[in-house]
Protein backbone atom coordinates (compact mmCIF):
# COMPACT_ATOMS: atom_id res chain seq x y z
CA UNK A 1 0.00 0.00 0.00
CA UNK A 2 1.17 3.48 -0.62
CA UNK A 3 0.08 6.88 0.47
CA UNK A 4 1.24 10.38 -0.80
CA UNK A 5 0.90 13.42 1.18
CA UNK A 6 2.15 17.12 -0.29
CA UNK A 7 2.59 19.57 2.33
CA UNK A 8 0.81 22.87 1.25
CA UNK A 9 3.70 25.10 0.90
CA UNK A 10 6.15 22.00 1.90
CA UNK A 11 7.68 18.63 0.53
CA UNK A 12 6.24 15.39 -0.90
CA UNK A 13 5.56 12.83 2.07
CA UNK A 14 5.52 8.92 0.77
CA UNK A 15 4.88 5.71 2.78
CA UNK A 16 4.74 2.29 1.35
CA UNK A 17 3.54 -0.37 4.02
CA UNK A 18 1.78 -3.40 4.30
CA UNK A 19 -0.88 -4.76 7.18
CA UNK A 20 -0.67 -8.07 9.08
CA UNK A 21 -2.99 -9.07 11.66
CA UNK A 22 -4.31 -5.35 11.73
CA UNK A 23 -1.23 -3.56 12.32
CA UNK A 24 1.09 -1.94 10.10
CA UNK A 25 4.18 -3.70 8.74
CA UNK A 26 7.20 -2.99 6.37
CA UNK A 27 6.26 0.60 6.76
CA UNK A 28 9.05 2.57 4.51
CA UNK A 29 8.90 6.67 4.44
CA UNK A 30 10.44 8.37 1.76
CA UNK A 31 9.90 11.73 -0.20
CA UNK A 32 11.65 15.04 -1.09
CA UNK A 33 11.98 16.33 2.43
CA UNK A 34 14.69 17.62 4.65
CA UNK A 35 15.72 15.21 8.00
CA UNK A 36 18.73 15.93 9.97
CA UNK A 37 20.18 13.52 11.32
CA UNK A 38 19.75 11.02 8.48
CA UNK A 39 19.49 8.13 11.33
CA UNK A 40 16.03 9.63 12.22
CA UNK A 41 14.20 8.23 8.75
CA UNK A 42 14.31 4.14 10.43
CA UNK A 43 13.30 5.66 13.94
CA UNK A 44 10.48 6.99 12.33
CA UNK A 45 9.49 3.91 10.47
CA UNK A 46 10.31 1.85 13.93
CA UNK A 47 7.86 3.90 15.23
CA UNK A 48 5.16 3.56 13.06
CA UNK A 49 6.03 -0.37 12.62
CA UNK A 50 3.06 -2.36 14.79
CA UNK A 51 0.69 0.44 15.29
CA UNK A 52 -3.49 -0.36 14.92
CA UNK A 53 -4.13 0.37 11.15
CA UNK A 54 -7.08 2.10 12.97
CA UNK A 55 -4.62 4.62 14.48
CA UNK A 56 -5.78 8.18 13.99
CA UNK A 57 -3.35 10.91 12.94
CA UNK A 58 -3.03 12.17 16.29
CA UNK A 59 -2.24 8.91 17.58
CA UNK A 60 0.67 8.04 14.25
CA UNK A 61 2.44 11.31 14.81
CA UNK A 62 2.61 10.89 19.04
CA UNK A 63 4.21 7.99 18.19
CA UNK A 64 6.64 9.45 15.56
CA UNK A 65 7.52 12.30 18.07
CA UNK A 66 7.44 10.18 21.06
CA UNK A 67 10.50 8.55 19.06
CA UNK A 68 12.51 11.11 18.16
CA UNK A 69 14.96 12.93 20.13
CA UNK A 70 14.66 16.87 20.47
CA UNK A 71 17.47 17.94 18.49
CA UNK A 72 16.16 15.78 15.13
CA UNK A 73 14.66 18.61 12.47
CA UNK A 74 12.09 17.65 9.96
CA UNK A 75 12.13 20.34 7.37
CA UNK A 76 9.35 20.88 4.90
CA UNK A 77 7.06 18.63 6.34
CA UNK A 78 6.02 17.30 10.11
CA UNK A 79 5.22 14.04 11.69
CA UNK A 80 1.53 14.99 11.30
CA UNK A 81 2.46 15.02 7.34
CA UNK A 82 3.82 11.27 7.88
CA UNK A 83 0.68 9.98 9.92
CA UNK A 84 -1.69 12.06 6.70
CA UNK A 85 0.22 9.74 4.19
CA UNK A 86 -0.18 6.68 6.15
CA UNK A 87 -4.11 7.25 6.40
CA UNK A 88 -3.87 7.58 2.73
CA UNK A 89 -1.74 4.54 2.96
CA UNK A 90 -4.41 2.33 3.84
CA UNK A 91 -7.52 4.31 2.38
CA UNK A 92 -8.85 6.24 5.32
CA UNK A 93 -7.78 9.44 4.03
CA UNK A 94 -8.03 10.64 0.44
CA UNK A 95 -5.82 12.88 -1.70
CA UNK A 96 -6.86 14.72 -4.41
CA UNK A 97 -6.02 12.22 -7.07
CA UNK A 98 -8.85 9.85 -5.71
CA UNK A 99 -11.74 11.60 -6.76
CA UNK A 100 -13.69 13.02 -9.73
CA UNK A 101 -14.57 16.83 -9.12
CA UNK A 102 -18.30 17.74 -10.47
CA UNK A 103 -17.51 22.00 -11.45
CA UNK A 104 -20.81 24.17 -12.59
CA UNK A 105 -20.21 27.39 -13.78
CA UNK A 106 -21.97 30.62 -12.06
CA UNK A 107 -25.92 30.44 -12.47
CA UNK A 108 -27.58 33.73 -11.88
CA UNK A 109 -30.47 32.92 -9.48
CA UNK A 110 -32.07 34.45 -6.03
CA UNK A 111 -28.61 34.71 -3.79
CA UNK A 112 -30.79 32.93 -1.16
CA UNK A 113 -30.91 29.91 -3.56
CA UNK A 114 -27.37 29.86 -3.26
CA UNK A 115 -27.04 29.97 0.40
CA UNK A 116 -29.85 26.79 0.20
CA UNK A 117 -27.88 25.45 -2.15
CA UNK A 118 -24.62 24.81 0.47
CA UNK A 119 -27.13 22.71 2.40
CA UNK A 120 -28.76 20.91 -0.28
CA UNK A 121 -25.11 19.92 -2.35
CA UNK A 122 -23.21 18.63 0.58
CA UNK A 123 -26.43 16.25 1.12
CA UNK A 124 -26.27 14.46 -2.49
CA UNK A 125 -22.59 14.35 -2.27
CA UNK A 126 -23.17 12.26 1.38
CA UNK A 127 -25.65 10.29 0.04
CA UNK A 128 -23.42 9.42 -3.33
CA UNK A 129 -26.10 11.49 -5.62
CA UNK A 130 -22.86 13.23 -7.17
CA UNK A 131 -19.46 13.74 -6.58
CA UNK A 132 -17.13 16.25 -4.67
CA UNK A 133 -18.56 19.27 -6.02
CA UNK A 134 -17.11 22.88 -6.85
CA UNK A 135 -19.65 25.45 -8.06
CA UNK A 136 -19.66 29.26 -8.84
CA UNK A 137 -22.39 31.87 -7.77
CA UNK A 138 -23.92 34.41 -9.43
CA UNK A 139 -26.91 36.13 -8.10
CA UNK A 140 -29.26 39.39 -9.42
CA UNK A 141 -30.10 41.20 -6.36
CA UNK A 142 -27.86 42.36 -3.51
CA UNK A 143 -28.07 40.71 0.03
CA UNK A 144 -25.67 40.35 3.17
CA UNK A 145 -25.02 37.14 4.22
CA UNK A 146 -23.84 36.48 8.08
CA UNK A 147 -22.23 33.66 9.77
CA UNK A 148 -23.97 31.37 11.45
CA UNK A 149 -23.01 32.28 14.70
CA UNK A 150 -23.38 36.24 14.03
CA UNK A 151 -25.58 38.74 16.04
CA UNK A 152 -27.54 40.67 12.88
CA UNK A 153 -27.87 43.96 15.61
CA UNK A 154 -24.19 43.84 15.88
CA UNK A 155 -23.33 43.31 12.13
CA UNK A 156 -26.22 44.87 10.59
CA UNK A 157 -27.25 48.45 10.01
CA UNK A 158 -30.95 48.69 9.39
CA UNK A 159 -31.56 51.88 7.69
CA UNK A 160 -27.99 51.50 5.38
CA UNK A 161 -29.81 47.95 4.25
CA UNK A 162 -33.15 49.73 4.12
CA UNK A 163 -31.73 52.56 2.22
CA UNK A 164 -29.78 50.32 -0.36
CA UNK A 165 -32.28 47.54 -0.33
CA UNK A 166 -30.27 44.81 0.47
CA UNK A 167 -31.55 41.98 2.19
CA UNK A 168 -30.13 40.38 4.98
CA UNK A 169 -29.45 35.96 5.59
CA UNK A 170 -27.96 33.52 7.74
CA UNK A 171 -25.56 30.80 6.40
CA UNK A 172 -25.03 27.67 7.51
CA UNK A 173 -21.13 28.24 8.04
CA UNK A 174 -19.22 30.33 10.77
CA UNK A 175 -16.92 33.14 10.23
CA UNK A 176 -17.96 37.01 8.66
CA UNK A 177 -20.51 39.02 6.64
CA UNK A 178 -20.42 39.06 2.70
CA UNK A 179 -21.40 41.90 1.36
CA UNK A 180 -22.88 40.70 -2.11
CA UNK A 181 -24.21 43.04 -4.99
CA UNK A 182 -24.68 41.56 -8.46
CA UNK A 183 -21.14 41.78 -9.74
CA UNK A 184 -19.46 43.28 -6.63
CA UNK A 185 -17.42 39.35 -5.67
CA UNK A 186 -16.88 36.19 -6.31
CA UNK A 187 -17.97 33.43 -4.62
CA UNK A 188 -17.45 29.87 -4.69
CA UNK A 189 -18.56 26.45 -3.03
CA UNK A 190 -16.12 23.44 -2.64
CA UNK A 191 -17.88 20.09 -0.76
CA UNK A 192 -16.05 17.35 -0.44
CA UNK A 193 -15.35 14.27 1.29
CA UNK A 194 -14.05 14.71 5.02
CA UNK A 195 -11.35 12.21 4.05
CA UNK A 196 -9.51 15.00 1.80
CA UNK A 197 -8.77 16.58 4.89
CA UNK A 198 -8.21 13.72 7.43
CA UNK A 199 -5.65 14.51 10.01
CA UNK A 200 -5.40 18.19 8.87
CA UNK A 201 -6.29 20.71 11.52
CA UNK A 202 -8.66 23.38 11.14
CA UNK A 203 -6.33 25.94 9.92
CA UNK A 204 -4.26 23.72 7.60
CA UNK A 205 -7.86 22.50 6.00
CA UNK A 206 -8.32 26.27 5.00
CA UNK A 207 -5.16 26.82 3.18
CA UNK A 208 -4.92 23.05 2.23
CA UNK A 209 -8.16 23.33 -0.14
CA UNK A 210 -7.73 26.81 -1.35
CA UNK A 211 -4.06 25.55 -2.54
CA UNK A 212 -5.34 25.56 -5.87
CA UNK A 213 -7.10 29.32 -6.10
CA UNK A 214 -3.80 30.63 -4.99
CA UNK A 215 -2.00 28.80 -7.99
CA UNK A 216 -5.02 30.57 -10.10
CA UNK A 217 -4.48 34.06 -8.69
CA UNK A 218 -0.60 33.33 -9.17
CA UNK A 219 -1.61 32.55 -13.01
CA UNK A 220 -3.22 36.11 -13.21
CA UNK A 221 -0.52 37.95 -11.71
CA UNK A 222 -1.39 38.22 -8.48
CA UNK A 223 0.93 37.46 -5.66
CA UNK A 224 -1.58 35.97 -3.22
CA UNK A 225 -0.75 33.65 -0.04
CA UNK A 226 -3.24 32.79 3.16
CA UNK A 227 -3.04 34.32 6.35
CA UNK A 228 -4.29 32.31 9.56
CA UNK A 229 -7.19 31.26 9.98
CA UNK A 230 -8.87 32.26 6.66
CA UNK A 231 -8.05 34.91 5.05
CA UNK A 232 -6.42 35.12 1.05
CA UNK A 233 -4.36 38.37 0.64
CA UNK A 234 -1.92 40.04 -2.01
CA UNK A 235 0.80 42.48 -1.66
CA UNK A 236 -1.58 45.09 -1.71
CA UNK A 237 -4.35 43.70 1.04
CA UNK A 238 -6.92 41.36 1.60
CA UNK A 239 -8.35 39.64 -1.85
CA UNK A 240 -11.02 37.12 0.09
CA UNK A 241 -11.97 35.51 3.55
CA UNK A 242 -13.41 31.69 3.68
CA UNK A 243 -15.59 29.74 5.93
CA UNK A 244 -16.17 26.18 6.55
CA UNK A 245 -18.96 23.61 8.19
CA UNK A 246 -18.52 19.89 8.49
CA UNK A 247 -21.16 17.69 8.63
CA UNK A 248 -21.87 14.37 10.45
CA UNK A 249 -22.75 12.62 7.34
CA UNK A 250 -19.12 12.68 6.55
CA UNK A 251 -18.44 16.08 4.17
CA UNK A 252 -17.56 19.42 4.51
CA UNK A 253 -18.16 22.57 2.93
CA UNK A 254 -15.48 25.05 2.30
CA UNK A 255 -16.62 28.42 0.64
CA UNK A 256 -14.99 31.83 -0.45
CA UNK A 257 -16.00 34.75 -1.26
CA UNK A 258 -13.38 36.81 -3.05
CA UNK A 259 -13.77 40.89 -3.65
CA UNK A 260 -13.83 41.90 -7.48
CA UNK A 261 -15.17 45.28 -7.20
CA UNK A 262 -16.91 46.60 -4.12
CA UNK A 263 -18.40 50.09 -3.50
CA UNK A 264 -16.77 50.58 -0.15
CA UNK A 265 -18.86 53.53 1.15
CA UNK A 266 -22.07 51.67 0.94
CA UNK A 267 -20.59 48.78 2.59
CA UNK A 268 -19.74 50.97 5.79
CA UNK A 269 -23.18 52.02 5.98
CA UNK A 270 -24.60 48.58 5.85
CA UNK A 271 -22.16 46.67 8.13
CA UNK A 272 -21.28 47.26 11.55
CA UNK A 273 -17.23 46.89 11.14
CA UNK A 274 -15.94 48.37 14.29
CA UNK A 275 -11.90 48.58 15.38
CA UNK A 276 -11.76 45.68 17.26
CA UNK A 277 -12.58 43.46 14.22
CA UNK A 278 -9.78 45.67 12.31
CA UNK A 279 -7.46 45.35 15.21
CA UNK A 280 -5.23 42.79 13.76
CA UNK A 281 -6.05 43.69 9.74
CA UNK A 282 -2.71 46.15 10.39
CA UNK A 283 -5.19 49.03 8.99
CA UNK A 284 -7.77 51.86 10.52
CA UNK A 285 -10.88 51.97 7.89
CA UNK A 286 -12.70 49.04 6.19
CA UNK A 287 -11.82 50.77 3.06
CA UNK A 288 -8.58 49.83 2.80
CA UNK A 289 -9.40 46.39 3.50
CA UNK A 290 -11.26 46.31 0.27
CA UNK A 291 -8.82 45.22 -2.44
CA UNK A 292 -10.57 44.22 -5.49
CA UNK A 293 -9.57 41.27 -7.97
CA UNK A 294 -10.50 44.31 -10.69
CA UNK A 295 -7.99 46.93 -10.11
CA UNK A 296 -5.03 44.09 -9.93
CA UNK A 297 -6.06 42.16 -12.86
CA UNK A 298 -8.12 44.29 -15.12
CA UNK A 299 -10.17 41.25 -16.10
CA UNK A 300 -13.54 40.97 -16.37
CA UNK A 301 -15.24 39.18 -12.86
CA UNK A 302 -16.47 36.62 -15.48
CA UNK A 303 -12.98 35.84 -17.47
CA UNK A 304 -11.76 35.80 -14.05
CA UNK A 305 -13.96 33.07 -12.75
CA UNK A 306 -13.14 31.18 -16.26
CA UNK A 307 -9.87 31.27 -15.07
CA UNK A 308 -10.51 29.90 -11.80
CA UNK A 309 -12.61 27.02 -13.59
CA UNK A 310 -9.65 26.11 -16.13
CA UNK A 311 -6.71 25.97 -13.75
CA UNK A 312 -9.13 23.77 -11.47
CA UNK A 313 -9.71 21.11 -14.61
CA UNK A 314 -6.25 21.59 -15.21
CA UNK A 315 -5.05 20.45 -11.94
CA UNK A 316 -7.62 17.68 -10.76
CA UNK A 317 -10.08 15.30 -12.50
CA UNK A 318 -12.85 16.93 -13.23
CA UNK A 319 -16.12 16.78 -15.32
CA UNK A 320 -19.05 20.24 -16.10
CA UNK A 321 -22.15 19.59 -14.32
CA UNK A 322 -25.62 21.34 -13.51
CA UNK A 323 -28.01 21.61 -11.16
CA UNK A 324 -30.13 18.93 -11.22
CA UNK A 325 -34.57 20.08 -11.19
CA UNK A 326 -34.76 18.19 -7.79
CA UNK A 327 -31.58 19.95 -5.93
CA UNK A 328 -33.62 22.87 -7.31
CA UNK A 329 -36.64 22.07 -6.06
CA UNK A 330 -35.21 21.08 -2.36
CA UNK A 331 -32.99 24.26 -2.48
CA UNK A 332 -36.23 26.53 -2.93
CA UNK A 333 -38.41 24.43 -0.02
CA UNK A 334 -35.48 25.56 2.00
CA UNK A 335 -35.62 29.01 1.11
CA UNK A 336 -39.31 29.05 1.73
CA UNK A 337 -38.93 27.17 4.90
CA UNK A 338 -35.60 27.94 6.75
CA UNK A 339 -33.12 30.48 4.96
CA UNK A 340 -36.12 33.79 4.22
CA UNK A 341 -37.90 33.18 8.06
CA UNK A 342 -36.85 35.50 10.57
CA UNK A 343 -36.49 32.81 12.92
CA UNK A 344 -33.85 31.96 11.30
CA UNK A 345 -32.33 34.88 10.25
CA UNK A 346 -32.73 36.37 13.56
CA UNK A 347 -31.55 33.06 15.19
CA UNK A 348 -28.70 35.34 16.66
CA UNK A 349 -30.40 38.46 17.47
């Protein structure tokens, strides 16, 4: 068995093993990384030699570092990295490689279809109705969407949304407010299998699945890297902010929306952004937070999403796709019942 493991922003991590009588065997590390002293590669495959094959992550890498003395240095990847690979190994834990992506384009519909939508697609992919699935928005009227675990008095200016019109909804995700006008961002859902990220933490999950947008923005000039926890910035400030939620059924759903071309001043008077949530943004108004995808590309949002879409089919297997009539259907029921009611919306007062 063999499992390969690429350290966003690190080396290549291989294992080749086998499995007797449920525990590993022959297990054999190799890959482009850095180890000093070079004594330390058969420590770490001692260690890992008769362990469960039902040993979490956690439990593979206390028993790599458990091994090792303090002054060993493993450069460009981490005994985490090792413990991924043998997951992988022994098909717990998936890599990119082992699955088909399903990619549809941006549909302009009702952006509350959309936030339905990251409850409805994470349900067929569970159930097997369709693969790992990245899709595009696109929506025709304007509407600020929270986190799920946002206050809307604290976020929320009434009279600046009355004033504008935009409408206000609750995702089903943690993390900040999107401020969403037709053609202001871009936005985009990734649900996949919570093997793809087995063993990754949190904050390595973020940066881990956005690997490939920052290979995009890197194709369209833009020097972009993540900060902790979720945040994709440039040279020149903050391009996009992500959010994830995980479900029991055994997927997770990782969004983002970047900025293309938002009207700032409008945005002030419709969120709530106060100086403690700029505190550690290194800046003292929202505006300068605001760094749109426009002004360092010059591309149209929609060539721009194109772009996204290519590099993605370029990287991974991958195959178009639509919605199908009964996500549809399911995705409006929950609009109707759940995503427009104020019980909802107002869940957090």
């Amino acid at each position: 068995m063999r499992g390969e493991y690429k350290v966003p922003g690190g080396k290549l991590v291989v294992v080749d093993l086998e499995t007797r009588d449920g525990r590993l065997a022959d297990v054999r590390l190799s890959g482009d990384f850095f180890l000093e002293p070079d004594e330390a590669l058969e420590d770490i495959n001692a260690a890992l030699e008769g362990l469960p094959v039902e040993a979490s992550v956690t439990k593979l890498a206390e028993a790599i570092d458990g091994a090792l003395d303090d002054d060993v240095a493993l450069i460009g990847f981490s005994s985490s990295a090792v413990g991924i690979a043998v997951r992988r190994a022994l098909g717990k834990a998936t890599g990119w490689a082992d699955h088909t992506f399903e990619v549809i384009p941006a549909v302009t519909m009702d952006p509350l279809m959309h936030v339905a939508l990251d409850e409805v697609i994470p349900e067929q992919v569970a159930s097997g109705q369709r693969g790992p699935t990245l899709r595009f928005w696109d929506w025709d009227s304007p509407l600020v969407v929270i986190g799920t675990f946002q206050s809307v008095r604290n976020e929320i200016d009434p009279e600046g949304a009355e004033r504008y019109g935009i409408g206000i909804a609750r995702r089903i995700s943690g993390g900040g407010a999107m401020f969403m006008e037709p053609g202001n961002c871009i936005t985009y859902s990734l649900v996949v299998p919570s093997s793809l990220v087995e063993g990754l933490s949190f904050e390595q999950s973020y940066r881990f699945l956005d690997d490939w947008v920052l290979g995009a923005l890197r194709e369209l000039g833009i020097n972009a890297d993540y900060v902790p926890l979720n945040d994709i910035v440039s040279d020149k400030g903050k391009i996009a902010g992500a959010a994830q939620k995980r479900f029991a059924n055994g997927v997770m759903l990782h969004h983002v929306t970047m900025s293309y071309d938002i009207d700032a001043d409008k945005m002030l008077q419709v969120l709530r952004i106060g100086r403690e949530k700029l505190s550690d943004k290194g800046t003292k108004s929202a505006n300068k937070r605001v760094d749109p995808l426009r002004s360092q590309t010059q591309m149209a949002r929609m060539d721009i999403i194109e772009a996204f879409i290519k590099h993605f089919e370029g990287r991974y297997d991958t195959e178009q796709s639509s919605y199908t009539d009964a996500e549809l259907a399911q995705a409006e029921e929950l609009v109707a019942t759940k995503f427009a009611t104020d019980a909802w919306t107002n869940r957090v007062p």
